[in-house]
C-alpha atoms as a PDB file:
ATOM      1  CA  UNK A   1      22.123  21.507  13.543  1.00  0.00           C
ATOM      2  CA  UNK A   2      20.519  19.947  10.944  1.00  0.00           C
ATOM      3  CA  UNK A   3      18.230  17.586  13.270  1.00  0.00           C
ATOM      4  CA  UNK A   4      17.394  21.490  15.242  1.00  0.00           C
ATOM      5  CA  UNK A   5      16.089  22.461  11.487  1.00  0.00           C
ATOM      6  CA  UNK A   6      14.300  19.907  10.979  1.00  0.00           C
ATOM      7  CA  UNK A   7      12.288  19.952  14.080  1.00  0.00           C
ATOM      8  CA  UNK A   8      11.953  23.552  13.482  1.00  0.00           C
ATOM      9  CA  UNK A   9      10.635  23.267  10.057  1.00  0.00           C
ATOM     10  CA  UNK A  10       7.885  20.341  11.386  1.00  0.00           C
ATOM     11  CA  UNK A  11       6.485  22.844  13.630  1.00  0.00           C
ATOM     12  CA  UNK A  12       4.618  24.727  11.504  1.00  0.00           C
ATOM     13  CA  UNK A  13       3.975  21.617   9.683  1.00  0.00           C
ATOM     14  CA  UNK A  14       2.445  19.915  12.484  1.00  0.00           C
ATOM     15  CA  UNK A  15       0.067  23.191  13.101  1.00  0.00           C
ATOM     16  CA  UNK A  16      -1.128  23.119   9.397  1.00  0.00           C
ATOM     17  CA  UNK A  17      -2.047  19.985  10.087  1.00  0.00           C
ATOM     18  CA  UNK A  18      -4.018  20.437  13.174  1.00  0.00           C
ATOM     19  CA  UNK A  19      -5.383  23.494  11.341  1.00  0.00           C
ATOM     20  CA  UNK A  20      -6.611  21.428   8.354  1.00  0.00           C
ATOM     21  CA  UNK A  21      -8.237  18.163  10.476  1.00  0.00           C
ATOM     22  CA  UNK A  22     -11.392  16.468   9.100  1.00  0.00           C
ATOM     23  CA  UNK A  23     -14.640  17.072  11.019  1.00  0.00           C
ATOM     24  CA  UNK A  24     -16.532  14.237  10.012  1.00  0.00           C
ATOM     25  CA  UNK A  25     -15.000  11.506  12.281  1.00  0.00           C
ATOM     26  CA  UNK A  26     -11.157  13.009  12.233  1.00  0.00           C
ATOM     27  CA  UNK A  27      -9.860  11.603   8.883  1.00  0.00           C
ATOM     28  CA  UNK A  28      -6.255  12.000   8.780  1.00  0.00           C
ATOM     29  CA  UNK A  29      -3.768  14.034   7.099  1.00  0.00           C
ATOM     30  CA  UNK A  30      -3.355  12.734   2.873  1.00  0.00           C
ATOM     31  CA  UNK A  31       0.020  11.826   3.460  1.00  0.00           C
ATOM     32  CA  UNK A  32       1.805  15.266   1.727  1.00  0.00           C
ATOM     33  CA  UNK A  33       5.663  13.432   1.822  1.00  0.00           C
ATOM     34  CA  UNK A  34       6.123  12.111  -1.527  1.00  0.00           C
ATOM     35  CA  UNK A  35       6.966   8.344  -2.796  1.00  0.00           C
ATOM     36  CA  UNK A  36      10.345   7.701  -3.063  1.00  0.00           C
ATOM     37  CA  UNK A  37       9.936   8.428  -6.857  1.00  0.00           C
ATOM     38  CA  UNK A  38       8.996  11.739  -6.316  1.00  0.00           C
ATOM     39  CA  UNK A  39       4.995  11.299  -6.542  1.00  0.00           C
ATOM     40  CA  UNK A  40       2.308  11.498  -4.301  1.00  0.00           C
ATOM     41  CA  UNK A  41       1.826   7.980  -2.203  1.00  0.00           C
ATOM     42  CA  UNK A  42      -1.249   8.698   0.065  1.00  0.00           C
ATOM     43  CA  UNK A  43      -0.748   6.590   3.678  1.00  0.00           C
ATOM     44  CA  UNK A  44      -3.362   4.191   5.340  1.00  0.00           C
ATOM     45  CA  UNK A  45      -6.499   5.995   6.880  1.00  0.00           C
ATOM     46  CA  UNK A  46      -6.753   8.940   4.595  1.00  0.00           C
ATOM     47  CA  UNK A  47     -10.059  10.082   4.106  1.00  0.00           C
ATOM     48  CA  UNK A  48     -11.446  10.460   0.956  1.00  0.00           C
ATOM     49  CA  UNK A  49     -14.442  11.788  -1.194  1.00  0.00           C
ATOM     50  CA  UNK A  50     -15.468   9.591  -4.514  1.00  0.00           C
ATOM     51  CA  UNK A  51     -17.875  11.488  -7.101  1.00  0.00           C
ATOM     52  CA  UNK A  52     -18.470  10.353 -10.528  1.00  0.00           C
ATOM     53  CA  UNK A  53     -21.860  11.689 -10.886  1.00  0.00           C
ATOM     54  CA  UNK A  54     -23.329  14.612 -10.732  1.00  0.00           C
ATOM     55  CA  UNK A  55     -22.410  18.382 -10.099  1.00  0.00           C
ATOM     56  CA  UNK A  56     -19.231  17.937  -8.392  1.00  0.00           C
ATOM     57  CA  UNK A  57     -19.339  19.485  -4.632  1.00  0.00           C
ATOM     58  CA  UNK A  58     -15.844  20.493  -4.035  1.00  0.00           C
ATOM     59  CA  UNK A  59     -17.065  21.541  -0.318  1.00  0.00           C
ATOM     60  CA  UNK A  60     -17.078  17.740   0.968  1.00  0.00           C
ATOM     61  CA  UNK A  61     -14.919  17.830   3.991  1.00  0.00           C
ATOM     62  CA  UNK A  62     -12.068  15.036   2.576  1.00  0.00           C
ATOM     63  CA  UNK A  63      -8.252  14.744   2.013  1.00  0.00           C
ATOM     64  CA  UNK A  64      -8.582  13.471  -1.070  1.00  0.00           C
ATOM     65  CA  UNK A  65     -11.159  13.759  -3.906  1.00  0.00           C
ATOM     66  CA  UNK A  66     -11.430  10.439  -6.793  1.00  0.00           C
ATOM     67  CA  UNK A  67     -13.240  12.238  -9.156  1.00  0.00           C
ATOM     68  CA  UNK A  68     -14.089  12.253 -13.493  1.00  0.00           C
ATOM     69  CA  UNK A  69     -11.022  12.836 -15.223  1.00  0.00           C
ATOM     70  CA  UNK A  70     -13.002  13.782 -18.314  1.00  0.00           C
ATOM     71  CA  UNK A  71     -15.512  16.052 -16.790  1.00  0.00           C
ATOM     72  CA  UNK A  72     -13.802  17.466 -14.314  1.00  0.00           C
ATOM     73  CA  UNK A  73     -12.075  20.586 -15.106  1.00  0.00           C
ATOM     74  CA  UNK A  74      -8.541  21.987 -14.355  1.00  0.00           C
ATOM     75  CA  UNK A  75     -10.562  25.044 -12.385  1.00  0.00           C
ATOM     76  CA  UNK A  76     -12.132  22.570 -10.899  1.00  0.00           C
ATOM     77  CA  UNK A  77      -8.867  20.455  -9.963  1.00  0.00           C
ATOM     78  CA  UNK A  78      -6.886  23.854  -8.976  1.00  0.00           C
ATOM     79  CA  UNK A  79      -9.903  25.121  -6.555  1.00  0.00           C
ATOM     80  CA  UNK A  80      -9.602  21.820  -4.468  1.00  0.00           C
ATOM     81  CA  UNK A  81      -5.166  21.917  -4.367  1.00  0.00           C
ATOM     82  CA  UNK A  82      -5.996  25.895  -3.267  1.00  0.00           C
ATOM     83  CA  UNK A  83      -7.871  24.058  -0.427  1.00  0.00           C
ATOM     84  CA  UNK A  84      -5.167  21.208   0.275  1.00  0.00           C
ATOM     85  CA  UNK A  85      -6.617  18.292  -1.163  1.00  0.00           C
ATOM     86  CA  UNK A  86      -5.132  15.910  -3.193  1.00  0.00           C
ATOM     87  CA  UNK A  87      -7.321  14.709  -6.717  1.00  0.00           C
ATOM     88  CA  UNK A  88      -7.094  11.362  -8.096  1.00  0.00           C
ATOM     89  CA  UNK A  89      -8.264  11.401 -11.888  1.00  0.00           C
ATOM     90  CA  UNK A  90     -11.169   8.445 -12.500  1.00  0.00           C
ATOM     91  CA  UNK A  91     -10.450   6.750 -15.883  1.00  0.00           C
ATOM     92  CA  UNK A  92     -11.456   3.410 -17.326  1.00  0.00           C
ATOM     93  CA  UNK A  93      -8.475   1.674 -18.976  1.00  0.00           C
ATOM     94  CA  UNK A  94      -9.755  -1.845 -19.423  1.00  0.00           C
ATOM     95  CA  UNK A  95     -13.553  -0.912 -21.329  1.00  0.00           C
ATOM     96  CA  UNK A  96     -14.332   1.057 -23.814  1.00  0.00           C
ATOM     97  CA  UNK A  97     -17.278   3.942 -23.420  1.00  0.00           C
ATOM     98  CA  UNK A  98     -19.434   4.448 -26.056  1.00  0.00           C
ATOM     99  CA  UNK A  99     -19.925   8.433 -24.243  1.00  0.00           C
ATOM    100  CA  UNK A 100     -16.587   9.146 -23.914  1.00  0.00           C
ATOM    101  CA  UNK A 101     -14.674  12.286 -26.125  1.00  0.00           C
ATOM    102  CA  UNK A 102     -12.088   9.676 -27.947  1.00  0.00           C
ATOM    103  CA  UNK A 103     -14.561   6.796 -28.272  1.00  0.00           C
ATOM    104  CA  UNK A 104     -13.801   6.654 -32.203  1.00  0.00           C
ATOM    105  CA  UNK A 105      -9.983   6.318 -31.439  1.00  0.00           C
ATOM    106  CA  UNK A 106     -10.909   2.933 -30.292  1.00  0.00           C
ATOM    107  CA  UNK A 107     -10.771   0.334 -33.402  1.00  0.00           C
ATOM    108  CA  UNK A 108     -14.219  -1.961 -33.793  1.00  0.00           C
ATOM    109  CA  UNK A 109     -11.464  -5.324 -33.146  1.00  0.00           C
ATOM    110  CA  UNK A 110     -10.355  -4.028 -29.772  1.00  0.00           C
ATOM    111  CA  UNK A 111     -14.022  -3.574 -28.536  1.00  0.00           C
ATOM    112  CA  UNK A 112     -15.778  -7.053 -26.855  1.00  0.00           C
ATOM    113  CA  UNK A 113     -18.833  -8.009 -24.773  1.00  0.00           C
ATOM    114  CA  UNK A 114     -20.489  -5.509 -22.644  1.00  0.00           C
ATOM    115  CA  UNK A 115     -19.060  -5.349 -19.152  1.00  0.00           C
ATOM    116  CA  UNK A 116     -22.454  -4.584 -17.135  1.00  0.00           C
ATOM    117  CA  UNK A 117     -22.792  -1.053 -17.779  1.00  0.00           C
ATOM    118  CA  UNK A 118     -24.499   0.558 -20.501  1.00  0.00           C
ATOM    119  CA  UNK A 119     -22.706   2.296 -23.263  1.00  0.00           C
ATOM    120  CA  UNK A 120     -19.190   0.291 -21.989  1.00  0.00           C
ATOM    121  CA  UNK A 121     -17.406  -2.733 -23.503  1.00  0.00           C
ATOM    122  CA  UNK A 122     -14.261  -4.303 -22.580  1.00  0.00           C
ATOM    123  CA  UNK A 123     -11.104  -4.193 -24.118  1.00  0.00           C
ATOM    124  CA  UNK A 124      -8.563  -6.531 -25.635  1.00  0.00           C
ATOM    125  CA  UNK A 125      -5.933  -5.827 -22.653  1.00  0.00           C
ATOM    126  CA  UNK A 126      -3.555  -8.254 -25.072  1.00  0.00           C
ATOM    127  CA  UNK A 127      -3.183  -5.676 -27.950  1.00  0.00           C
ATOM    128  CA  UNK A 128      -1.173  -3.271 -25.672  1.00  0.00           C
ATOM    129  CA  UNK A 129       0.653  -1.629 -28.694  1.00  0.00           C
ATOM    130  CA  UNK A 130      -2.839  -0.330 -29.922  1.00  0.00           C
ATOM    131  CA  UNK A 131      -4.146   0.232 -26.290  1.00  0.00           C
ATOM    132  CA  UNK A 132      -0.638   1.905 -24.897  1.00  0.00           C
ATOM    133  CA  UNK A 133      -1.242   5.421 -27.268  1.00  0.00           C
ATOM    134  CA  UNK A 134      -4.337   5.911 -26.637  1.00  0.00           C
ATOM    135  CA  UNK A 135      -4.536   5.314 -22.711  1.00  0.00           C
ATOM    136  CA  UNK A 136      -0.987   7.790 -22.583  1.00  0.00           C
ATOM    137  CA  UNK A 137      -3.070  10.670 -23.968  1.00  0.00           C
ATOM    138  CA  UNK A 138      -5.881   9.972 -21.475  1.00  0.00           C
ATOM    139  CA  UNK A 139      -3.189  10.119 -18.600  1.00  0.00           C
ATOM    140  CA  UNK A 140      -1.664  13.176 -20.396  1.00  0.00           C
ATOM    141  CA  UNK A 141      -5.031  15.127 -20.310  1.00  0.00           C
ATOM    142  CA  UNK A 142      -4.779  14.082 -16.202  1.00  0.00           C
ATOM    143  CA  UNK A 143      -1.621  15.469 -15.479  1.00  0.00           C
ATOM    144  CA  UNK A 144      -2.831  18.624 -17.869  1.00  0.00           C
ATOM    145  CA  UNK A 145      -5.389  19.534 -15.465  1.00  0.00           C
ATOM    146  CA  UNK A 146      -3.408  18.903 -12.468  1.00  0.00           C
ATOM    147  CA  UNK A 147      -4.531  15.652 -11.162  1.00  0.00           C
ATOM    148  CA  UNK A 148      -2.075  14.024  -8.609  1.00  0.00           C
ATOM    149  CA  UNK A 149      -2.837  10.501  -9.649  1.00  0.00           C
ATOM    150  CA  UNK A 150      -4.811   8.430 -11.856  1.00  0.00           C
ATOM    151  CA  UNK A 151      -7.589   5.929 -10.433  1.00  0.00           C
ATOM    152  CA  UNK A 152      -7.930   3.110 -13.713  1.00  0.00           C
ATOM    153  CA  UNK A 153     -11.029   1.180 -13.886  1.00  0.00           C
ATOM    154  CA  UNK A 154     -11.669  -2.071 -15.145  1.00  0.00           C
ATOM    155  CA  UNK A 155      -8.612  -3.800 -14.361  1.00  0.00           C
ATOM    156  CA  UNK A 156      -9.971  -7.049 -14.126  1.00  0.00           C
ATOM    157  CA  UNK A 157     -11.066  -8.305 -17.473  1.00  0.00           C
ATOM    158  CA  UNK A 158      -9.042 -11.487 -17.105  1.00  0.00           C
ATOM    159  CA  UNK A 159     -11.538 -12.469 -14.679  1.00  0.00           C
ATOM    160  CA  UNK A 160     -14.382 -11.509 -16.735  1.00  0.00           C
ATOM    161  CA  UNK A 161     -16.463 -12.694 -19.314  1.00  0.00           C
ATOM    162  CA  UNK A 162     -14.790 -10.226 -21.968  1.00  0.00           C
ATOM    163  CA  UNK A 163     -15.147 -11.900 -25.262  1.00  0.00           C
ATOM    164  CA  UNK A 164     -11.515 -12.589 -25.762  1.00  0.00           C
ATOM    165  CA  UNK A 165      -9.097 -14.972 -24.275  1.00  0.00           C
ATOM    166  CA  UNK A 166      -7.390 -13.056 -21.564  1.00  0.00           C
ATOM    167  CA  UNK A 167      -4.772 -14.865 -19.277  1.00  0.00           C
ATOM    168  CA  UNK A 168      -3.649 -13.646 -15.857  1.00  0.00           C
ATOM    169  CA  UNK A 169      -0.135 -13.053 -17.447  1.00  0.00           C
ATOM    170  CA  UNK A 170      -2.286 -10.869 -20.144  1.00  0.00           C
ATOM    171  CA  UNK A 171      -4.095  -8.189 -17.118  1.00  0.00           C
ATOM    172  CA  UNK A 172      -0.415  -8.311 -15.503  1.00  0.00           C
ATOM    173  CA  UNK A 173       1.071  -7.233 -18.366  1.00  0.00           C
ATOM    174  CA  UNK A 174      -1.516  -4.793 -19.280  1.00  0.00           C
ATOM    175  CA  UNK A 175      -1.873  -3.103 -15.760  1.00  0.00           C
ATOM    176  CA  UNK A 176       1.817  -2.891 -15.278  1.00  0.00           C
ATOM    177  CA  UNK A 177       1.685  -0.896 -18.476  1.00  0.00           C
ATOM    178  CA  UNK A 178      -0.868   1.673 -16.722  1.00  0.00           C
ATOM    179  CA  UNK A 179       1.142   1.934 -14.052  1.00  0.00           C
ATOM    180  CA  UNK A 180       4.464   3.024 -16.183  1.00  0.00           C
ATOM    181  CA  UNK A 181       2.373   5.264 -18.410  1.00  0.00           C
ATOM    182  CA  UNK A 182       1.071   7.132 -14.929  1.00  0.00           C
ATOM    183  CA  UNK A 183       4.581   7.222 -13.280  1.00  0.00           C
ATOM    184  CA  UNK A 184       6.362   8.266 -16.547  1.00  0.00           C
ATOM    185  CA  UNK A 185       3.986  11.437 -15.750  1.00  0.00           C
ATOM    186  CA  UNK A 186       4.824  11.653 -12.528  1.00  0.00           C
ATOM    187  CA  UNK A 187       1.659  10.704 -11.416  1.00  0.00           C
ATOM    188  CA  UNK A 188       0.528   8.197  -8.507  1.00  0.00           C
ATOM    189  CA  UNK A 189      -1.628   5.236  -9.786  1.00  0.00           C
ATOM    190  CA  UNK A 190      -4.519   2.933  -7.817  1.00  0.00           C
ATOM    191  CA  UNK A 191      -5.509  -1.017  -8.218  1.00  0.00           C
ATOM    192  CA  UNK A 192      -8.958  -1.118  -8.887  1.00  0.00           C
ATOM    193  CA  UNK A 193     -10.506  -4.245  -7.560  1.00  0.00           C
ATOM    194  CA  UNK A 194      -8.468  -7.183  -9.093  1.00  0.00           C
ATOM    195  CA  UNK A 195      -7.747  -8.719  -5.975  1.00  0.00           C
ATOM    196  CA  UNK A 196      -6.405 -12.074  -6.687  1.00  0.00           C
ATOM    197  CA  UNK A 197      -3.517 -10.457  -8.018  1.00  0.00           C
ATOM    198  CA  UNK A 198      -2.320  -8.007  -5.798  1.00  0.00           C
ATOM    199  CA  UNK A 199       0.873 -10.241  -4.188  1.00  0.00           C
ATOM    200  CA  UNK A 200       2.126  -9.606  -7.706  1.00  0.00           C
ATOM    201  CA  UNK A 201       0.748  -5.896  -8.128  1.00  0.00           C
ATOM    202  CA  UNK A 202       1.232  -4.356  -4.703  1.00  0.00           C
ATOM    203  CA  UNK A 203       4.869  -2.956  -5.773  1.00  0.00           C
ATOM    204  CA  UNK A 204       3.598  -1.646  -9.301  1.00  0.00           C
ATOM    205  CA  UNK A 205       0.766   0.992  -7.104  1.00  0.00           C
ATOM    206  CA  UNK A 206       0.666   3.370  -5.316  1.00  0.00           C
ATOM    207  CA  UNK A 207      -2.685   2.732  -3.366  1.00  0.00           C
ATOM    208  CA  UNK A 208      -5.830   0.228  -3.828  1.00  0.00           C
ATOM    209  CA  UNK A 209      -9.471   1.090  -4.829  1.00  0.00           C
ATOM    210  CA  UNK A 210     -11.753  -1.222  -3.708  1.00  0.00           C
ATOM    211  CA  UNK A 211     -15.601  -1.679  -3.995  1.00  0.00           C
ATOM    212  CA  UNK A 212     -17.123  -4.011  -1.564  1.00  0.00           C
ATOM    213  CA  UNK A 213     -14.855  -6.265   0.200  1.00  0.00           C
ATOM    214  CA  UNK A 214     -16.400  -6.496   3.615  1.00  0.00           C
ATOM    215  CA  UNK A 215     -19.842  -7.763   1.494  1.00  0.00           C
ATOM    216  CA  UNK A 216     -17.803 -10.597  -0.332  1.00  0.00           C
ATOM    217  CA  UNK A 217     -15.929 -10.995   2.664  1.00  0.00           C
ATOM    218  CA  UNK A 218     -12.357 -10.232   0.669  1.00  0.00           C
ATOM    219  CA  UNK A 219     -11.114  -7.616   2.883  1.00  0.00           C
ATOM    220  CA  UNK A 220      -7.999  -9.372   3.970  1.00  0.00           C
ATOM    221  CA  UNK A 221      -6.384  -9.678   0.311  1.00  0.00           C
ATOM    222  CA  UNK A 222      -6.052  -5.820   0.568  1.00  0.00           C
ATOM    223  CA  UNK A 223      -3.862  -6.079   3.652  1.00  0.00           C
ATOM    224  CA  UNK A 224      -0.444  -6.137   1.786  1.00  0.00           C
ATOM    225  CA  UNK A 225      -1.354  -2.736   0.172  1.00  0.00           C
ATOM    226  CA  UNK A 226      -1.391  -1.151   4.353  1.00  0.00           C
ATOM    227  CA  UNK A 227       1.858  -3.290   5.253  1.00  0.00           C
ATOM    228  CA  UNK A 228       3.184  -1.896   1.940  1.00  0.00           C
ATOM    229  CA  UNK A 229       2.449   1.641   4.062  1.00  0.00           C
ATOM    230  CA  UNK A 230       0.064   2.240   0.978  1.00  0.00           C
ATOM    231  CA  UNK A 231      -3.651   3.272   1.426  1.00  0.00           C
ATOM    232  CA  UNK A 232      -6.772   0.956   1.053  1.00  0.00           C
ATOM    233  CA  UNK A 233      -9.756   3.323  -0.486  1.00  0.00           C
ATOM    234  CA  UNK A 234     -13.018   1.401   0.227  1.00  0.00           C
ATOM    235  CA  UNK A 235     -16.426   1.083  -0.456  1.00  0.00           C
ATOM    236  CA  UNK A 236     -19.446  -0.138   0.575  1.00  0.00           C
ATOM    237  CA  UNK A 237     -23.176   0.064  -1.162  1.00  0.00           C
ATOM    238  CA  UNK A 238     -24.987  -2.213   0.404  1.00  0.00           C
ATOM    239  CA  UNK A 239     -23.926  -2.569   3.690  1.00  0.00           C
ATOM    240  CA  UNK A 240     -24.634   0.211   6.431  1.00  0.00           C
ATOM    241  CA  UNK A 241     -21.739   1.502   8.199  1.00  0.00           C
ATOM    242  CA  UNK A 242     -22.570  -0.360  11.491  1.00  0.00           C
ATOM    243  CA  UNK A 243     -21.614  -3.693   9.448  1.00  0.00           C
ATOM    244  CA  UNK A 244     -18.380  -2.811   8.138  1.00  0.00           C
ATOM    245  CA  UNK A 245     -16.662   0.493   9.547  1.00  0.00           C
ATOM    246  CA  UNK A 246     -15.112  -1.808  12.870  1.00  0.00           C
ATOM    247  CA  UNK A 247     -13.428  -3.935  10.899  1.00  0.00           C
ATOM    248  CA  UNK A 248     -12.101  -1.926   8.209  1.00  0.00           C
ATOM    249  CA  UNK A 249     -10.882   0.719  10.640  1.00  0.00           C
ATOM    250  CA  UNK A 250      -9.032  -2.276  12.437  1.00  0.00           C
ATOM    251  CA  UNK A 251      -7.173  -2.687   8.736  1.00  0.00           C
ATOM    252  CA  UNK A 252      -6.269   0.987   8.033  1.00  0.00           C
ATOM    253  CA  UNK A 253      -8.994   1.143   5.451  1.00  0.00           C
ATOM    254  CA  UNK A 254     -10.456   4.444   4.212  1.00  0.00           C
ATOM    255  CA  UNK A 255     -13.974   3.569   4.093  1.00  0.00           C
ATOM    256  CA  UNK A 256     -16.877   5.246   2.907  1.00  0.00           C
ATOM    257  CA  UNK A 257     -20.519   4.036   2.147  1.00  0.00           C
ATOM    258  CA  UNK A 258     -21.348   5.273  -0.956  1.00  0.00           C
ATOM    259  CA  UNK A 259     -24.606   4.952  -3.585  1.00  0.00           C
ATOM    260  CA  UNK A 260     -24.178   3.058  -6.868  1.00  0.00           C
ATOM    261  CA  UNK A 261     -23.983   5.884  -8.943  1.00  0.00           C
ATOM    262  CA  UNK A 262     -21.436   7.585  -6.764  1.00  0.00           C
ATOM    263  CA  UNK A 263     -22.907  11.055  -6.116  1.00  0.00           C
ATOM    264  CA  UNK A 264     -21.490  13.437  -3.487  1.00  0.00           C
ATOM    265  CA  UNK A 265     -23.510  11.819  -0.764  1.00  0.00           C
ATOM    266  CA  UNK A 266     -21.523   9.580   1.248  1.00  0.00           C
ATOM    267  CA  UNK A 267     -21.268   8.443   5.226  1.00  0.00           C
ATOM    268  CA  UNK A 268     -17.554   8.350   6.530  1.00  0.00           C
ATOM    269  CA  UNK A 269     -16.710   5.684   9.540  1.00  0.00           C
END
């Protein structure tokens, strides 16, 4: 009886689905069953939408939207769950922004060399005591406004010219600590770039954000993230799809190409 339910119950399940399919090259379903934990684990292949610029479109035919956690608003968040998507909440946890609400929470000695991008800095990832209250209240104000996981930038500083001494052990340490704060929330949490170490990382996330692999030709140091049944959210800026979208589709990737300052325009494989 209870396998007869079950079937059942995936009926309608399996015609919300069909209802709800992507018409911009089929992108799958965002993986609705939850992580063992509870949370949100989106699968390989899920389409997504990233916007970080820019009036945010909230029409963009996509599973799942990576979007501002500090500009976006909770209407904003609530109007695309009314329409089934899942929203993963941008933040950078390893620099410091200079435009951001809580900049002055953020003491002068944490603060070090300019990462590339005006008005940011990186942080000392080894003063975790300092940096753990003040990234929890920026995850807090994500699950506030409804935000089923947390996308953290900057995760790499080890591998960076930062202006401290960071050690691998250091960014470990550090982005193991981002991890906890999201999944103490009940929130699902992405690797941002920091490829090299993902064999140790792949069990701390939930899913990968990645800018640029097929470019730097680094694809394949995603790959335990899709055998971990975890998605692979990729971009490219530089490339056309015609040079990346065979391969990455090959991998499970979600791929996207995408402009540097991440508007809403974007071309799906």
């Amino acid at each position: 009886m209870r396998r007869l339910g079950a079937a059942l119950l995936l009926v309608p399940l399996l015609l919300l689905a069909a209802c709800t399919a992507e018409p911009d090259g089929g992108e799958p379903d965002p993986g609705l069953a939850p992580a063992p934990e509870g949370r949100w684990q989106p699968r390989p292949g899920t389409g997504w939408q990233w916007q970080l610029t820019g009036k945010l479109d909230t029409s963009v035919e996509a599973s799942v939207y990576d979007v501002d956690g500090f500009t976006t608003t909770a209407e904003q968040v609530e109007t695309l769950k009314r329409a089934g998507r899942r929203t993963i909440c941008y933040l950078s946890t390893g620099a410091w922004e200079d435009f951001r609400p809580d900049a002055a929470a953020f003491p002068a000695e944490l603060l070090g060399k300019g990462n590339g991008w005006e008005g940011e800095r990186w942080l000392d990832v080894r003063r975790r005591a300092e940096l753990e209250p003040l990234m929890a209240k920026r995850i807090d104000m994500c699950r506030d406004k409804g935000f089923d996981a947390v996308e953290p930038d900057n995760m790499d500083g080890y591998a960076n010219d930062t202006g401290f001494p960071l050690t691998a052990e250091d960014q470990l340490l550090y982005n193991r600590l981002v991890a906890r704060l999201a999944h103490d929330r009940g929130l699902a949490v992405g690797l941002k770039n920091d490829l090299d170490q993902i064999p140790q990382l792949v069990g701390d996330f939930d899913f990968a954000v990645n800018e640029q692999c097929v470019q730097y030709e680094e694809c394949q140091e995603l790959v335990p993230f899709v055998k971990a049944g975890k998605a692979v959210f990729h971009v490219e800026y530089e490339l056309p799809t015609s040079r990346f979208c065979d391969l990455t589709r090959k991998l499970k990737f979600s791929s996207l190409q995408k402009e540097y300052e991440l508007g809403a325009w974007r071309r799906t494989c």
